[in-house]
Protein backbone atom coordinates (compact mmCIF):
# COMPACT_ATOMS: atom_id res chain seq x y z
CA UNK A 1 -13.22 0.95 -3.21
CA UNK A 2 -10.92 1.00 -0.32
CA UNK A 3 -7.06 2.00 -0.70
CA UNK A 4 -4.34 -0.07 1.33
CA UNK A 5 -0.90 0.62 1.02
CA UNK A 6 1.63 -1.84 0.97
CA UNK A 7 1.88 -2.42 4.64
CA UNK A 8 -1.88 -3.26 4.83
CA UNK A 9 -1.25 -5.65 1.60
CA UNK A 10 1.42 -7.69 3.35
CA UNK A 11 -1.41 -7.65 6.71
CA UNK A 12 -4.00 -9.38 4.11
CA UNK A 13 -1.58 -12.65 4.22
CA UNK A 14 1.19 -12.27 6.94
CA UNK A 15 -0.18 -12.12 10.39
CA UNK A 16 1.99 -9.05 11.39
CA UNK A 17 0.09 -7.10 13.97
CA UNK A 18 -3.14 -5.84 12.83
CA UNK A 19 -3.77 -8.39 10.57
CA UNK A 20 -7.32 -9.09 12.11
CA UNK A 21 -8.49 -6.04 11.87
CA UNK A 22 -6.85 -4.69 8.22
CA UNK A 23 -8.61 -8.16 6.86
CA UNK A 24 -11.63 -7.42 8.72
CA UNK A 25 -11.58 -3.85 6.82
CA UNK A 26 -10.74 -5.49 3.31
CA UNK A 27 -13.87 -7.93 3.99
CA UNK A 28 -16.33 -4.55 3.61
CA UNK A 29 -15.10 -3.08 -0.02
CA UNK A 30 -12.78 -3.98 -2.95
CA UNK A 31 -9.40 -2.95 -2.29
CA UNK A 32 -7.01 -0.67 -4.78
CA UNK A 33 -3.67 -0.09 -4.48
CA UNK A 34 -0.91 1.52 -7.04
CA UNK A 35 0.58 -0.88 -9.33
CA UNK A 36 3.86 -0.63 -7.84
CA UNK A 37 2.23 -2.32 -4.11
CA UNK A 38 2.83 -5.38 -5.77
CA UNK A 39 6.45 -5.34 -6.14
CA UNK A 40 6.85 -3.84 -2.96
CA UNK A 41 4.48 -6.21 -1.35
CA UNK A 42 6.84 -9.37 -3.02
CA UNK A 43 9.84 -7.26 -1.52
CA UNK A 44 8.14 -7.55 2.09
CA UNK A 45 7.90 -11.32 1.76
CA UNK A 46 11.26 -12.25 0.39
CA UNK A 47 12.12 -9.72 3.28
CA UNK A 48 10.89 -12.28 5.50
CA UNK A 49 12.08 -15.25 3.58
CA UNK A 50 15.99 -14.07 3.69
CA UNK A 51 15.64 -12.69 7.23
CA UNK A 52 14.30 -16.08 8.50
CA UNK A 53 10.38 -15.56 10.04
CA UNK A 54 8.95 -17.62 7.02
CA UNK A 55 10.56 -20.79 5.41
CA UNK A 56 11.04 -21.86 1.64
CA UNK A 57 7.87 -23.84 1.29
CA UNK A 58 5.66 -21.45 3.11
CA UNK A 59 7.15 -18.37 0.76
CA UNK A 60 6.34 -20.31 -2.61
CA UNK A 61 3.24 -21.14 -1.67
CA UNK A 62 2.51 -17.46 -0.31
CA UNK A 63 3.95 -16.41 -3.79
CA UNK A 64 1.82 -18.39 -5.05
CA UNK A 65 -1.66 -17.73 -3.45
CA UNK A 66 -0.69 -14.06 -3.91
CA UNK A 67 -0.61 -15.00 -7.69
CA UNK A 68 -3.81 -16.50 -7.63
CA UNK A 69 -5.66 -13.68 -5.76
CA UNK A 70 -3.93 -10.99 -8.42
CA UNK A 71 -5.15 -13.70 -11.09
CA UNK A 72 -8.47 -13.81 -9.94
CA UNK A 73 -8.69 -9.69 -9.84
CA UNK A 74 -8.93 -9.60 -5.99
CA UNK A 75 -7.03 -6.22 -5.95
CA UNK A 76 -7.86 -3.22 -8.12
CA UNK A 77 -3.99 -2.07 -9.12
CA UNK A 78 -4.37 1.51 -10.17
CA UNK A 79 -1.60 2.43 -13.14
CA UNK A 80 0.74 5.67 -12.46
CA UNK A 81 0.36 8.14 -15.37
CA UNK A 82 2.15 11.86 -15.61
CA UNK A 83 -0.75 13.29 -14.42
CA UNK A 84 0.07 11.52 -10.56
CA UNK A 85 4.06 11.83 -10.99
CA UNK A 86 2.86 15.52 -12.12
CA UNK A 87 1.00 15.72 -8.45
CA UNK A 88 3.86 14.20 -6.43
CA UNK A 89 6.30 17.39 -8.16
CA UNK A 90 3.93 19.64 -7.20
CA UNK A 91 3.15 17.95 -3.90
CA UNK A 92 7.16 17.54 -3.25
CA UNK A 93 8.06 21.25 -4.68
CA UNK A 94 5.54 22.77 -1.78
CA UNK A 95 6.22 20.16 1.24
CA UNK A 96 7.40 21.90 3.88
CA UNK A 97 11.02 20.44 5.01
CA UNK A 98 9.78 18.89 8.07
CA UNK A 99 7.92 16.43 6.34
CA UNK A 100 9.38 12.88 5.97
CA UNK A 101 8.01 11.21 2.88
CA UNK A 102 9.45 8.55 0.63
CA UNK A 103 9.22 8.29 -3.27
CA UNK A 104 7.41 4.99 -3.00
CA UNK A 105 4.52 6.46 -0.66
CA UNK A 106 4.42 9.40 -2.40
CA UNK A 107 3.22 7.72 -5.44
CA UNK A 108 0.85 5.90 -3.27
CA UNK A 109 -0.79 8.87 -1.88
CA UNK A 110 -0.99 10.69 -5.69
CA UNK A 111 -2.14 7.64 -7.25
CA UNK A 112 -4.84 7.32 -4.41
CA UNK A 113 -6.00 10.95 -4.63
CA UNK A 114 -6.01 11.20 -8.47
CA UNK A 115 -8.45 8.54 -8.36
CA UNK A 116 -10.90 10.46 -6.36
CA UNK A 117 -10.21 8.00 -3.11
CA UNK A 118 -10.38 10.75 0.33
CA UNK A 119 -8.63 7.98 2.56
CA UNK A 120 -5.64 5.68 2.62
CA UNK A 121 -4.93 2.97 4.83
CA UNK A 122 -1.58 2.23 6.38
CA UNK A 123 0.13 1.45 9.22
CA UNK A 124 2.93 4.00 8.06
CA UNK A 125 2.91 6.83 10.37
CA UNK A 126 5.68 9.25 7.52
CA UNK A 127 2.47 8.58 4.83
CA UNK A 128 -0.34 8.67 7.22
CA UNK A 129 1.32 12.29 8.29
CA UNK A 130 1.94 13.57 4.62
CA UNK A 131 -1.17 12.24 3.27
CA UNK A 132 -2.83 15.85 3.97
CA UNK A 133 -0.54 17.56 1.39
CA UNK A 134 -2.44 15.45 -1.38
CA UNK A 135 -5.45 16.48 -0.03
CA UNK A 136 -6.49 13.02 1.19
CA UNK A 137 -6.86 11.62 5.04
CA UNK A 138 -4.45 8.74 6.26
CA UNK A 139 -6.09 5.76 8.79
CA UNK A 140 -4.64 3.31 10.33
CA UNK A 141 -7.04 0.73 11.76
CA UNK A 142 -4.41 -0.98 13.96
């Protein structure tokens, strides 16, 4: 089981850069992700919806063929529980104040590590560089 962020999700069916080579990497393993990727992943595309780079029709049918994949079980979505919001407070209450990390990833990277997973993929340089303080590596593939 691999672990892809959100920015790695949207890659699976958006051609943003890297999207060759994050699909290429979700070809060799199933692919996890917290629970809360998908609502930031829907975010991303009505993102691009409202800012113009993707029309109506192509959104609902991107909605939709994301509904079918999450139907079908094509990701793993891994549930938050207190015992990773109980590693992000500990995590946050020893960060060091140079370290720039965001609620959202920070549940990524506890969710990731308190399911035994060493790596996380991203293209997000704040959670690839605070991805150590959970005790896990960050990778970015792009």
């Amino acid at each position: 089981m691999i672990y892809f962020d959100t920015s790695y999700l949207v890659r699976l069916y958006y051609a943003d850069p890297g999207a060759d080579q994050v699909r290429a990497l979700a070809a060799t393993d199933h692919v996890a992700c917290a629970a809360h990727g998908q609502a930031e992943m829907m975010a991303a595309f009505h993102r691009k919806l409202r800012e113009g780079a993707i029309r109506p029709a192509a959104y609902a049918a991107l909605v939709k063929q994301v509904e079918a994949h999450i139907q079908a079980g094509a990701f793993q979505w891994l549930a938050q529980d207190k015992e990773i919001l109980s590693r992000v407070r500990q995590v946050y209450r020893n960060l060091p104040a140079s370290v720039f990390l965001r609620g959202a990833d920070a549940i990524h990277l506890g969710t990731a590590a308190e399911a035994g997973l060493h790596v996380v993929y991203s293209n997000d340089a704040h959670l690839l560089a605070a991805a150590r303080h959970f005790g896990i590596e960050g990778r970015n593939v792009i």
